[in-house]
Protein backbone atom coordinates (compact mmCIF):
# COMPACT_ATOMS: atom_id res chain seq x y z
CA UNK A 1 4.94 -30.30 -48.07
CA UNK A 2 3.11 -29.49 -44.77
CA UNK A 3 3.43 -25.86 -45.63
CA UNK A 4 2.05 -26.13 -48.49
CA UNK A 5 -1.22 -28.24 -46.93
CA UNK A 6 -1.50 -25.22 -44.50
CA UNK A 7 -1.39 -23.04 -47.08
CA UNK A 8 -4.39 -24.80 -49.52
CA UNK A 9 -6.33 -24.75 -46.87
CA UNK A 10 -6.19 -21.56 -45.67
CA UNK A 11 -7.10 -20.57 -49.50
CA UNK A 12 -9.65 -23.16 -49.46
CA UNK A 13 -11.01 -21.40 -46.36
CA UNK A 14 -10.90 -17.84 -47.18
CA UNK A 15 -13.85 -16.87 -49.02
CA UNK A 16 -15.79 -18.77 -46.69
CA UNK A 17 -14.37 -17.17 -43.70
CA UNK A 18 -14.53 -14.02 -44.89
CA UNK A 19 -18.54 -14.12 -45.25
CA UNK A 20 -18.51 -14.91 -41.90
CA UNK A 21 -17.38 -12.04 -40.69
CA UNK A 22 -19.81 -9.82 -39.24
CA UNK A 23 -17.08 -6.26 -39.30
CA UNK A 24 -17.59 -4.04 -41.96
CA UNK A 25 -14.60 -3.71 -44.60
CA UNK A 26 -12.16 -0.98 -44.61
CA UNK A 27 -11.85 0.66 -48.00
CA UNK A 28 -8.48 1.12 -48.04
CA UNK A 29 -5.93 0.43 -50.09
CA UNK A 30 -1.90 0.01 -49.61
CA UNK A 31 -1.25 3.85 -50.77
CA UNK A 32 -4.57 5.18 -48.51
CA UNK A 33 -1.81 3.39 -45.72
CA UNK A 34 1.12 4.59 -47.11
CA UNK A 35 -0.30 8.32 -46.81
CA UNK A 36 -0.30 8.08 -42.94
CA UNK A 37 2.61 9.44 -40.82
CA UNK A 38 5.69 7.64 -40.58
CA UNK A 39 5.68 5.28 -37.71
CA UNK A 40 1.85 5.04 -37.37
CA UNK A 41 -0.27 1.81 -37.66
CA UNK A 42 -1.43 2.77 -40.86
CA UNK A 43 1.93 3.45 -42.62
CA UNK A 44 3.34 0.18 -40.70
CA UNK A 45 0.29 -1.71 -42.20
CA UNK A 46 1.02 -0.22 -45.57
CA UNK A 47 4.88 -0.82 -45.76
CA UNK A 48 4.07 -4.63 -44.02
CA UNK A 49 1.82 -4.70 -47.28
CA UNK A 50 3.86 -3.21 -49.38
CA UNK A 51 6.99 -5.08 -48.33
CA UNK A 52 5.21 -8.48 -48.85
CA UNK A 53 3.46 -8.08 -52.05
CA UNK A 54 0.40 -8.71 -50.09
CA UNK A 55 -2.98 -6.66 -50.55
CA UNK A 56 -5.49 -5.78 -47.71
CA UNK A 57 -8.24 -8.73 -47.63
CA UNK A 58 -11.29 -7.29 -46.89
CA UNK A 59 -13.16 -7.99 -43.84
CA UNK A 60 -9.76 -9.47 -42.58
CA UNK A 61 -7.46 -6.58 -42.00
CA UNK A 62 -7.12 -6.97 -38.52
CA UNK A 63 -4.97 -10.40 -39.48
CA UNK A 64 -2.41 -7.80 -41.03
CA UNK A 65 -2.55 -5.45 -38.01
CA UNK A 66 -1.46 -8.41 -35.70
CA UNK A 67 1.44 -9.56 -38.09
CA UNK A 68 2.59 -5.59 -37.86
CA UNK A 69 1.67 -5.41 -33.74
CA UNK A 70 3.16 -8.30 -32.96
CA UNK A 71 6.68 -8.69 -35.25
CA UNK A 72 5.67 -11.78 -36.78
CA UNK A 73 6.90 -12.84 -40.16
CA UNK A 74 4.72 -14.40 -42.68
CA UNK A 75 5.93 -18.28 -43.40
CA UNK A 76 4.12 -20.69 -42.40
CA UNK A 77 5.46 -21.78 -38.75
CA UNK A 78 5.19 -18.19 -37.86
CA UNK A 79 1.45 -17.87 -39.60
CA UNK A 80 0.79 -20.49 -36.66
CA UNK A 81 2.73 -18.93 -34.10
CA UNK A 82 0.96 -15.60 -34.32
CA UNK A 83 -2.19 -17.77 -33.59
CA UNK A 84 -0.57 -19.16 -30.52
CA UNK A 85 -0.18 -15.60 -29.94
CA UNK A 86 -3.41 -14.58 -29.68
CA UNK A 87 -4.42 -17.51 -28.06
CA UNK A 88 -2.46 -16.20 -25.15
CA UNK A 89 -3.89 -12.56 -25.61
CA UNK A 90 -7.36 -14.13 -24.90
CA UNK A 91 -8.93 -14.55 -28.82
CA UNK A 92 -11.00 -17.49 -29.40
CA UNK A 93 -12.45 -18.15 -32.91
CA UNK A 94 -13.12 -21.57 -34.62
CA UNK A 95 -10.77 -20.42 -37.26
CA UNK A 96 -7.51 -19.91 -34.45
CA UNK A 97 -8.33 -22.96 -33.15
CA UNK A 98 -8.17 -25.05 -36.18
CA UNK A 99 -5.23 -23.55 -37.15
CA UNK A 100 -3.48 -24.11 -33.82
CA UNK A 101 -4.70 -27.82 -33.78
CA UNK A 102 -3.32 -28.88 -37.42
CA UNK A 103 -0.10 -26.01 -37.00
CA UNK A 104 0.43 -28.17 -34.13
CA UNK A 105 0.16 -31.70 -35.79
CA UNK A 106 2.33 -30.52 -38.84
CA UNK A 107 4.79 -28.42 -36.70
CA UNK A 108 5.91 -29.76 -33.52
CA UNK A 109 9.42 -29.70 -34.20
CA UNK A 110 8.29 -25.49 -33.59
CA UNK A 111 6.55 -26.41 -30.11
CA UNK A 112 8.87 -24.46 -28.64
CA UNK A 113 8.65 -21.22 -31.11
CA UNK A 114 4.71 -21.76 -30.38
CA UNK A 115 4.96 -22.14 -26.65
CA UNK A 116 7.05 -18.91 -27.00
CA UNK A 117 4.17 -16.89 -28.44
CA UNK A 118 1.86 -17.83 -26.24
CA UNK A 119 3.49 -16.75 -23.30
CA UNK A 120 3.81 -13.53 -24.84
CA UNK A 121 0.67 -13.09 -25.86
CA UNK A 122 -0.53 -13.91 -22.51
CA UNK A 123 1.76 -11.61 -20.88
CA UNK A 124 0.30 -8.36 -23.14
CA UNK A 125 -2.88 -7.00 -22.29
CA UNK A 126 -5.76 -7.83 -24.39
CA UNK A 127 -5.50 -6.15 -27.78
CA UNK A 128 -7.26 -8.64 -30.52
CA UNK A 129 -10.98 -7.23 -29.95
CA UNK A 130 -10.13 -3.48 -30.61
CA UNK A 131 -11.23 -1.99 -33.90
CA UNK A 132 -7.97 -0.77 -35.21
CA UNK A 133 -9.16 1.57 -38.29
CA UNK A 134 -9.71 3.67 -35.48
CA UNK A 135 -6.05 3.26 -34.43
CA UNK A 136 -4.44 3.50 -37.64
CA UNK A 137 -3.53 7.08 -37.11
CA UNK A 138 -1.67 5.87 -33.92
CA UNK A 139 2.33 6.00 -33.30
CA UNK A 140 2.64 2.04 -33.33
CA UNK A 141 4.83 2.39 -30.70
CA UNK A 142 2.53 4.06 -28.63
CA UNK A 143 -0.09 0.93 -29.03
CA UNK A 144 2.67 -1.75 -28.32
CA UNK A 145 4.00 -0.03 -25.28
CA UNK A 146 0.04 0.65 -24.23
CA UNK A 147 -0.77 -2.75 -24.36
CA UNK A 148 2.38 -4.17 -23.37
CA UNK A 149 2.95 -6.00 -26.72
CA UNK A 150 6.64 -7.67 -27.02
């Protein structure tokens, strides 16, 4: 049931969101990703895609890049978690922080999972403000190991 809540309002909160967003889209699709070299960003991001049934939101692809950057899964507990995440790695938006706050108040049998990510995020160096369309042609290994991302 609280996954569920999470999950209306994050649909509730999409469209919304996404005219917020001041980046420009990306234009690309799951097979433009799927046509970069094996073990790049882009391919990751495609197969992550792929792999999940999901399709690149526009305006919002950088939320996929982090779920492929940092290893997290997509359920709800770990949604939250990747937030923690980049709480730690120094992002601040009204949107993270809501979903901390009410991942928090409808989670904290995961405190620990959450505490978990933060640390981690804190202990990489500052990734979440780069603009990674530019990176997409990138070994993801490469970017991980650059920026100290476990």
């Amino acid at each position: 049931m609280r996954a569920i809540i999470l999950e209306k309002l994050y649909e509730w909160s999409l469209i919304p969101y996404q005219s917020f967003k001041k980046n420009e889209a990306w234009d690309l699709g799951i097979e433009d990703l799927l046509q970069y070299s094996k073990g790049t960003l882009g391919y990751q991001m495609g197969y992550f895609l792929l792999s999940n049934n999901f399709d690149l939101q526009e305006k919002l692809e950088s939320h996929d890049v982090f779920h492929v950057l940092t290893g997290t899964g997509t359920t709800v507990p770990e949604e939250v978690s990747m937030q923690f995440y980049l709480l730690g790695n120094g992002k601040r938006s009204a949107y993270l922080f809501s979903v901390i706050f009410l991942g928090g108040l409808l989670f904290p049998d995961y405190f620990k999972m959450f505490l978990s990510k933060y640390r981690r995020g804190k202990a990489s160096l500052p990734f979440h403000q780069l603009d990674f369309k530019k990176l997409l042609n990138q070994p993801l290994e490469r970017i991980k190991d650059t920026f100290l991302i476990q």
